[in-house]
PDB file of N, CA and C in Angstrom:
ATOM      1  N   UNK A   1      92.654  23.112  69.325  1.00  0.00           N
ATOM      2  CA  UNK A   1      91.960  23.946  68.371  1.00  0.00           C
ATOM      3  C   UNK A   1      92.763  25.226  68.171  1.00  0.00           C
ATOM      4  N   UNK A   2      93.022  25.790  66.970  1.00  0.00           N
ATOM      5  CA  UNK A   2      93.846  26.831  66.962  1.00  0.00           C
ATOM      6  C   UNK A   2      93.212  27.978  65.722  1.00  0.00           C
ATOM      7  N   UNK A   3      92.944  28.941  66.591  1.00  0.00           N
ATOM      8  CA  UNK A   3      92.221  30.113  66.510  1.00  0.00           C
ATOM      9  C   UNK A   3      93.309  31.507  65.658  1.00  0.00           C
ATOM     10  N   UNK A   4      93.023  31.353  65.146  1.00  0.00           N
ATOM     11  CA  UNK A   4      93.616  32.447  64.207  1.00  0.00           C
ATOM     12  C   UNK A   4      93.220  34.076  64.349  1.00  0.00           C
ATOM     13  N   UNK A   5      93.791  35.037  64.408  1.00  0.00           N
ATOM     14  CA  UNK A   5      93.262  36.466  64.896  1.00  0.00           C
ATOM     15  C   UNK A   5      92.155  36.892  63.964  1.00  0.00           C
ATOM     16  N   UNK A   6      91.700  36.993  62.738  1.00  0.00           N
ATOM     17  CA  UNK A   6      90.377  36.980  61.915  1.00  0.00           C
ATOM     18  C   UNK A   6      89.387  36.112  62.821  1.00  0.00           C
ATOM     19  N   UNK A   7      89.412  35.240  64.077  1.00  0.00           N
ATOM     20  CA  UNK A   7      88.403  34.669  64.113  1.00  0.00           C
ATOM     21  C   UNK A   7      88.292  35.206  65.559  1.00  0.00           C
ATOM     22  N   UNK A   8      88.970  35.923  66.267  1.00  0.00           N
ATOM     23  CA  UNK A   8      88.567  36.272  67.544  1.00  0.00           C
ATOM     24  C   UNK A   8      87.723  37.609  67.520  1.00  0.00           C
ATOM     25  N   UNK A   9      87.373  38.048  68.182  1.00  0.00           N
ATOM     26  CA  UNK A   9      85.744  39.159  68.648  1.00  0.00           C
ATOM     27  C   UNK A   9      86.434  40.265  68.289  1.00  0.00           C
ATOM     28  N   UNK A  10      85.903  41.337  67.330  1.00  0.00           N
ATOM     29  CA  UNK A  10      87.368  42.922  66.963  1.00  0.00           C
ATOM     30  C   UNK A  10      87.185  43.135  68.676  1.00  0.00           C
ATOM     31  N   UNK A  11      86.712  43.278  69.489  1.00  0.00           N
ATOM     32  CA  UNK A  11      87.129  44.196  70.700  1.00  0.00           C
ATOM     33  C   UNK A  11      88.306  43.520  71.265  1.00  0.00           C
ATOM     34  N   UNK A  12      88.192  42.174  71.566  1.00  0.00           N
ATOM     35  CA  UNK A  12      89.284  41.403  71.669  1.00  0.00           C
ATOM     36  C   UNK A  12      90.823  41.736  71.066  1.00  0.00           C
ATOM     37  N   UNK A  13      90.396  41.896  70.114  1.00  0.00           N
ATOM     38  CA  UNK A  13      91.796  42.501  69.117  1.00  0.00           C
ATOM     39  C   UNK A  13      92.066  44.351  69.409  1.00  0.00           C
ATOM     40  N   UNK A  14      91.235  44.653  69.757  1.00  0.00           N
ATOM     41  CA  UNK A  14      91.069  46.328  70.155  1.00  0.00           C
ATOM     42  C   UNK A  14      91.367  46.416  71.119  1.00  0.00           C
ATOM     43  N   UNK A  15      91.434  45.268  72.416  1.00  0.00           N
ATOM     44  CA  UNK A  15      91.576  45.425  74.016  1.00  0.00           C
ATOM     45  C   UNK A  15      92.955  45.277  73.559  1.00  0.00           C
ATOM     46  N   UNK A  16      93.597  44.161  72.785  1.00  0.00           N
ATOM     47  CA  UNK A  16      95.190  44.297  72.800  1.00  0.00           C
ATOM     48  C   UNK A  16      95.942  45.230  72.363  1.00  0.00           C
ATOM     49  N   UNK A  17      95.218  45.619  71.608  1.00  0.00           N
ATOM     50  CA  UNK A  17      96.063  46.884  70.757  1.00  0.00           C
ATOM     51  C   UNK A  17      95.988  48.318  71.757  1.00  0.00           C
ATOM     52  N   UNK A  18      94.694  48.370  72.269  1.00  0.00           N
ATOM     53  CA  UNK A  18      94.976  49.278  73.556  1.00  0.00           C
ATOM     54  C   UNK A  18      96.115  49.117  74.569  1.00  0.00           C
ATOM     55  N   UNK A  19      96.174  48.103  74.785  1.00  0.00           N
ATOM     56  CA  UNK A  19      97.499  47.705  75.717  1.00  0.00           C
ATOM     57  C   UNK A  19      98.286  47.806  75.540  1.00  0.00           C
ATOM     58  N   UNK A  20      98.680  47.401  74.364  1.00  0.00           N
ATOM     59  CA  UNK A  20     100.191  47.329  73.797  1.00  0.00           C
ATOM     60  C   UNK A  20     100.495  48.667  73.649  1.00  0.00           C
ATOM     61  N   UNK A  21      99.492  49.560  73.633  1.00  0.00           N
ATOM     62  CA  UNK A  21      99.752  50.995  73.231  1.00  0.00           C
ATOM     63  C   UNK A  21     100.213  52.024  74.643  1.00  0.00           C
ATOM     64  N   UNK A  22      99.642  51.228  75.281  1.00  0.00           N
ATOM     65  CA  UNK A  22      99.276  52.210  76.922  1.00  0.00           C
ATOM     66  C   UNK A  22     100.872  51.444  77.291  1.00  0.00           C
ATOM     67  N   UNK A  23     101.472  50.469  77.382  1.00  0.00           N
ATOM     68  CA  UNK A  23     102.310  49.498  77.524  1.00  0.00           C
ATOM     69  C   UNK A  23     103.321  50.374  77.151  1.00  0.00           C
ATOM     70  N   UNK A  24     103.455  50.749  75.696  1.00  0.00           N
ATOM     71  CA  UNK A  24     104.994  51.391  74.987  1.00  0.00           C
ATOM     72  C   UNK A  24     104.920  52.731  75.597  1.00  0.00           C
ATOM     73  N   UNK A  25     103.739  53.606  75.927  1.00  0.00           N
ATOM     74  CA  UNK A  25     103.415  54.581  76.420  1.00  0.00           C
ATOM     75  C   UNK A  25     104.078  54.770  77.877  1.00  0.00           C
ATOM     76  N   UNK A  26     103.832  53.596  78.815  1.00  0.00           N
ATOM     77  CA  UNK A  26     104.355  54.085  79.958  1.00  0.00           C
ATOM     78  C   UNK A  26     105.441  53.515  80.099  1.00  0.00           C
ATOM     79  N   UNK A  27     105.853  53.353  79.273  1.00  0.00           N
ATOM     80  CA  UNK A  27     107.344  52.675  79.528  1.00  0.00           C
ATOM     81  C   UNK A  27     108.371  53.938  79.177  1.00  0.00           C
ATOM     82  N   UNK A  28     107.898  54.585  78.123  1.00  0.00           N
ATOM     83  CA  UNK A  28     108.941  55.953  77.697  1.00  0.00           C
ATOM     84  C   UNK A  28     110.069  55.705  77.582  1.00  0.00           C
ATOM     85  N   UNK A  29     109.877  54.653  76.923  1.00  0.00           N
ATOM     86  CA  UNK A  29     111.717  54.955  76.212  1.00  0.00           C
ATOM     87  C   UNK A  29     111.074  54.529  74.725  1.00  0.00           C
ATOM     88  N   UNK A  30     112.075  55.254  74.250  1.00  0.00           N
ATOM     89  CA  UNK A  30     111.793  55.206  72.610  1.00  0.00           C
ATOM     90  C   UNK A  30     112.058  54.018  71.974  1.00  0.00           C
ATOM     91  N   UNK A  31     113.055  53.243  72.082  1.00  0.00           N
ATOM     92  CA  UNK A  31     113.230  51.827  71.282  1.00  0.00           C
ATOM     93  C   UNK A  31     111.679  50.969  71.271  1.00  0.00           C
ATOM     94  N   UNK A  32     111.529  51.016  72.156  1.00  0.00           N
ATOM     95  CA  UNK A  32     110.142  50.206  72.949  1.00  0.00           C
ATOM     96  C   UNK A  32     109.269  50.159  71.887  1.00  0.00           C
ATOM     97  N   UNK A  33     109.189  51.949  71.388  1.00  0.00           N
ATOM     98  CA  UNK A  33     107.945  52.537  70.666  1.00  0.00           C
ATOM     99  C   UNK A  33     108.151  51.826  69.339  1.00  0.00           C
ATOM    100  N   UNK A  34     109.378  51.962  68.702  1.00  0.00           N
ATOM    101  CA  UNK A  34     110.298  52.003  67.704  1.00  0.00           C
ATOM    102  C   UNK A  34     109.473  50.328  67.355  1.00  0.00           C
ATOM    103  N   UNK A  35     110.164  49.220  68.371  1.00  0.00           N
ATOM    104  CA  UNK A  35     109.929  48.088  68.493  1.00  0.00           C
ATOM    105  C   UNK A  35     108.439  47.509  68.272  1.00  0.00           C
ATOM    106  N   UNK A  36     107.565  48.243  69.039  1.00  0.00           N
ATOM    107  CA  UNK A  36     105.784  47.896  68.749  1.00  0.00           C
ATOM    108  C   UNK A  36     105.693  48.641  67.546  1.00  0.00           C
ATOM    109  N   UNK A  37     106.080  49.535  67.043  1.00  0.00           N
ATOM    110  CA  UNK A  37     105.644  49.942  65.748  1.00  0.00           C
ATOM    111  C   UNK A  37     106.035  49.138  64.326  1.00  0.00           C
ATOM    112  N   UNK A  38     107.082  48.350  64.437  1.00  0.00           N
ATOM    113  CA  UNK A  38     108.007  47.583  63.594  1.00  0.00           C
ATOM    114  C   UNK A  38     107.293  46.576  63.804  1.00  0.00           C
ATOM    115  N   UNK A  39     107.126  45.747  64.739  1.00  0.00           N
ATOM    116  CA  UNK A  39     106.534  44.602  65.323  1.00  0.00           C
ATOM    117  C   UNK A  39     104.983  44.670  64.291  1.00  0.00           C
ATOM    118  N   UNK A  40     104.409  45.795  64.940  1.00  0.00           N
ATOM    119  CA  UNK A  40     102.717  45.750  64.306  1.00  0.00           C
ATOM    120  C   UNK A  40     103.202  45.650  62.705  1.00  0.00           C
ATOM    121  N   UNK A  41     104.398  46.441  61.692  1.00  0.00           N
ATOM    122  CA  UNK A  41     103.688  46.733  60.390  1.00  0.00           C
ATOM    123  C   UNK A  41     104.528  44.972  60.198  1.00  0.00           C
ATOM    124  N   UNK A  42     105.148  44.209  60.558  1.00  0.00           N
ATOM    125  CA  UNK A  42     105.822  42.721  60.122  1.00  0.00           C
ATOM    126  C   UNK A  42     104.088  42.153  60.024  1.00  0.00           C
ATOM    127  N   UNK A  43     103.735  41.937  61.655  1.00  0.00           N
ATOM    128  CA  UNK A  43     102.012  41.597  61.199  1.00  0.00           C
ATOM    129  C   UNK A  43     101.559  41.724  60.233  1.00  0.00           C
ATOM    130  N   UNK A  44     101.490  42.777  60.179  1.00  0.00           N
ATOM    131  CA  UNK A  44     100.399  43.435  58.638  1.00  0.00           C
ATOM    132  C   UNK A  44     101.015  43.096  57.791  1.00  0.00           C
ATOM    133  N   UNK A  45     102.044  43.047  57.478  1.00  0.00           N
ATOM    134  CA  UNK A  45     102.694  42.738  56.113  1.00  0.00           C
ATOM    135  C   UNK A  45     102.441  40.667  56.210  1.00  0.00           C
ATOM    136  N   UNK A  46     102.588  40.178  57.000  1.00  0.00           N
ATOM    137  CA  UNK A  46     102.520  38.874  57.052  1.00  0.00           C
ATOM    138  C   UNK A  46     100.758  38.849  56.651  1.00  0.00           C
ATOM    139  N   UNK A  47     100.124  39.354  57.211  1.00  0.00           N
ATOM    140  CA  UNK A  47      98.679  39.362  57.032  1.00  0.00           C
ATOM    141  C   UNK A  47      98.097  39.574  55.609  1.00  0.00           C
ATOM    142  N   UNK A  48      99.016  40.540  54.869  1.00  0.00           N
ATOM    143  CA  UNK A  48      98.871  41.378  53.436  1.00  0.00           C
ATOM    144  C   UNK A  48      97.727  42.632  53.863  1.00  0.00           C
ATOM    145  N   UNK A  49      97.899  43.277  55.102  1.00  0.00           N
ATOM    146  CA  UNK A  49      97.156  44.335  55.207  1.00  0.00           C
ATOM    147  C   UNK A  49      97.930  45.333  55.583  1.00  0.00           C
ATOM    148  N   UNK A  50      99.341  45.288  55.242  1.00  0.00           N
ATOM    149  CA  UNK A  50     100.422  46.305  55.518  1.00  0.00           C
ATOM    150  C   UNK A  50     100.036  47.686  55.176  1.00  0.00           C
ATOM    151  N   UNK A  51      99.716  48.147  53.970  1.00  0.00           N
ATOM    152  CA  UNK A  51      98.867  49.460  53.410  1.00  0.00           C
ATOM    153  C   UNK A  51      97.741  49.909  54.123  1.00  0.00           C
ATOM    154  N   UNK A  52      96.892  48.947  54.469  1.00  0.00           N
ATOM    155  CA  UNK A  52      95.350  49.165  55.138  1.00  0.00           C
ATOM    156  C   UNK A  52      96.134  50.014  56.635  1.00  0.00           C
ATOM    157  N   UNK A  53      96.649  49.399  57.619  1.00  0.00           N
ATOM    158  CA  UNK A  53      97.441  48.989  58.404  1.00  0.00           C
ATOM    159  C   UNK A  53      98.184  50.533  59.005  1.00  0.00           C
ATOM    160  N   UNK A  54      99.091  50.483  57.939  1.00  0.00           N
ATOM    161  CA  UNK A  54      99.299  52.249  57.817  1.00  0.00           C
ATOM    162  C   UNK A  54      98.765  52.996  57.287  1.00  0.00           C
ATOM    163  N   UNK A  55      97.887  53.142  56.474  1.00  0.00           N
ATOM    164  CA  UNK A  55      97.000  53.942  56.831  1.00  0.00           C
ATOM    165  C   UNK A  55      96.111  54.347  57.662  1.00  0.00           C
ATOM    166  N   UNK A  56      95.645  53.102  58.071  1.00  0.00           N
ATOM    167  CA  UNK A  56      94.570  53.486  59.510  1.00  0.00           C
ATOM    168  C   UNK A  56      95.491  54.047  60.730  1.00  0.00           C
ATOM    169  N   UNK A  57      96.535  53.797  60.652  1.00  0.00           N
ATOM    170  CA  UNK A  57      97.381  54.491  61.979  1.00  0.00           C
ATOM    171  C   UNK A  57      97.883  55.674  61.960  1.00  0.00           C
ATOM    172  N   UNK A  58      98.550  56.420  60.483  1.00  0.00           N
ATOM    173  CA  UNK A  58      98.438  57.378  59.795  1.00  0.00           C
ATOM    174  C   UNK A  58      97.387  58.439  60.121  1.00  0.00           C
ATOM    175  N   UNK A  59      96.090  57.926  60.079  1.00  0.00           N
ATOM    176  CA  UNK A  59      94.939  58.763  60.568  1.00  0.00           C
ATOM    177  C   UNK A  59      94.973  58.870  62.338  1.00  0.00           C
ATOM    178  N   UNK A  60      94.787  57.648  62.509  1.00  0.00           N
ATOM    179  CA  UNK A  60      94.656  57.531  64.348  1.00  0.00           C
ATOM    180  C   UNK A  60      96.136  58.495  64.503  1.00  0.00           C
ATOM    181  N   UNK A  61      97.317  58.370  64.225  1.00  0.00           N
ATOM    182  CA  UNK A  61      98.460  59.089  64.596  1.00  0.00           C
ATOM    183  C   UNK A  61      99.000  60.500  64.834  1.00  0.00           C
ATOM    184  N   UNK A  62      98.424  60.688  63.491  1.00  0.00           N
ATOM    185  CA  UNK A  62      98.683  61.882  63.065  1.00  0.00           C
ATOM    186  C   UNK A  62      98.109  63.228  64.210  1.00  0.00           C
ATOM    187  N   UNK A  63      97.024  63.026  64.356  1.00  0.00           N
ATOM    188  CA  UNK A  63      96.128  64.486  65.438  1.00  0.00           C
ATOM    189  C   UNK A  63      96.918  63.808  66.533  1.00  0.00           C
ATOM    190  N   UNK A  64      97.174  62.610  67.182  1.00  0.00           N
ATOM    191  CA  UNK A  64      97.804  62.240  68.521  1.00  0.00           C
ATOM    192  C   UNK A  64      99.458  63.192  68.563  1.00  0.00           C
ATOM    193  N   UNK A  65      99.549  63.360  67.379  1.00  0.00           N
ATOM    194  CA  UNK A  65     101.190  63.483  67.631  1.00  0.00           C
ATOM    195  C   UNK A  65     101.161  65.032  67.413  1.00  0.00           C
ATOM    196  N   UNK A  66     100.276  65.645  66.438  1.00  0.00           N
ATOM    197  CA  UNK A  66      99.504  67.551  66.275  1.00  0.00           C
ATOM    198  C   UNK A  66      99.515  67.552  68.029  1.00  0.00           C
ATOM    199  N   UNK A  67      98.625  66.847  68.867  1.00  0.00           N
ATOM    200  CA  UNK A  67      97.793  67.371  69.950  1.00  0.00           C
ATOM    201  C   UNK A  67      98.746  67.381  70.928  1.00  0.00           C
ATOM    202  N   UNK A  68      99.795  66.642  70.918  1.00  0.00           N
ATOM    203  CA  UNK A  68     100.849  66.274  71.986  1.00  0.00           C
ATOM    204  C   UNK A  68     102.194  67.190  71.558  1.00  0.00           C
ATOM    205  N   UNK A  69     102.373  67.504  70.617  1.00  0.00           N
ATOM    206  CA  UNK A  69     103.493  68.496  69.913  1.00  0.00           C
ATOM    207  C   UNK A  69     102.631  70.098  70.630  1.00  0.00           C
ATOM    208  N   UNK A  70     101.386  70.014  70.444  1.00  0.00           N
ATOM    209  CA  UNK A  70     101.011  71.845  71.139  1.00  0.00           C
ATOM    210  C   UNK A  70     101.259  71.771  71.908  1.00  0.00           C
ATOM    211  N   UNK A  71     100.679  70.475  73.250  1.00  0.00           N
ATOM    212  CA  UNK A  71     100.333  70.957  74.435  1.00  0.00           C
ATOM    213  C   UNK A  71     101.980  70.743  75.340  1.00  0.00           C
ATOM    214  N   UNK A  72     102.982  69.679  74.558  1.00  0.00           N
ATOM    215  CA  UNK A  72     104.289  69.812  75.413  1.00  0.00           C
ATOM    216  C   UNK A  72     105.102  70.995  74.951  1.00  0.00           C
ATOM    217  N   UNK A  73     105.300  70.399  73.183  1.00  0.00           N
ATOM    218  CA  UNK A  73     106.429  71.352  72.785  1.00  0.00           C
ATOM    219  C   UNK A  73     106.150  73.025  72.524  1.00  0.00           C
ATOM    220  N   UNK A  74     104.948  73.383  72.350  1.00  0.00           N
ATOM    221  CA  UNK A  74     104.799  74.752  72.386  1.00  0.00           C
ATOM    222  C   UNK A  74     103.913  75.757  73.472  1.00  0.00           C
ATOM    223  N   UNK A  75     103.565  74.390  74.283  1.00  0.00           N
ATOM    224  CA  UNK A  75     103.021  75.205  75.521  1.00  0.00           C
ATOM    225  C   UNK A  75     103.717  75.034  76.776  1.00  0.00           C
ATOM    226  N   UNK A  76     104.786  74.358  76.797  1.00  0.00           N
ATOM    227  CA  UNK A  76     105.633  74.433  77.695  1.00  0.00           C
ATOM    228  C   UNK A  76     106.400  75.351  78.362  1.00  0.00           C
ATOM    229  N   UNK A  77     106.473  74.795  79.786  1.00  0.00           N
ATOM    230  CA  UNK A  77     107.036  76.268  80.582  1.00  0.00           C
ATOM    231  C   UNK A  77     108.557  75.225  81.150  1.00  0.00           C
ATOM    232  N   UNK A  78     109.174  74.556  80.543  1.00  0.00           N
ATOM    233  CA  UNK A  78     110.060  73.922  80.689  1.00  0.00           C
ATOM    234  C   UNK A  78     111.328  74.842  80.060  1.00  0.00           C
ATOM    235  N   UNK A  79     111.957  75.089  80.387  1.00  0.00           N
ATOM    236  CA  UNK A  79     113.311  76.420  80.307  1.00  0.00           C
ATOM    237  C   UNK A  79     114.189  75.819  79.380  1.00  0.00           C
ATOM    238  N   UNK A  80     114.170  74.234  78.956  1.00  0.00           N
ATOM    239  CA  UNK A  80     114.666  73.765  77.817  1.00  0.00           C
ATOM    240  C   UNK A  80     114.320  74.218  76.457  1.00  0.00           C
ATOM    241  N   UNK A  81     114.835  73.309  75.525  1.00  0.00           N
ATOM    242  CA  UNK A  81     114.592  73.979  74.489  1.00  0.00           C
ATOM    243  C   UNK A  81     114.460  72.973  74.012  1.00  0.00           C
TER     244      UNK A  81
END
């Protein structure tokens, strides 16, 4: 029997996408990120929800990357630059 992702439970599809996220996250290297991000929009574009797709991540992204730009790059006590 072969189950297609429209037919599995959204949390199901939400538990993976959490993972995959926490996954590129602790891995910290950038290709990784580069790679799941490329990877997800081929999906979407194979799916025809490429637009939907980025946009919804666009939103989810955007304050993640505001909230993480204050609290490293301008509240940092790191002597770099």
């Amino acid at each position: 029997m072969k189950r297609r992702i429209t037919q599995l439970h959204p949390f199901t599809v939400l538990c993976l996408a959490v993972f995959t996220v926490a996954v590129a996250t602790a891995a910290s290297v950038w290709w990784l990120s580069c790679a799941v991000i490329v990877m997800c929009l081929a999906i979407g574009a194979v799916a025809g929800k490429a637009r939907k797709l980025a946009a919804l991540s666009g939103a989810i992204m955007l304050p993640t990357l505001l909230s993480l730009l204050m609290i490293h790059g301008l509240a940092s006590r790191d002597s770099s630059r």
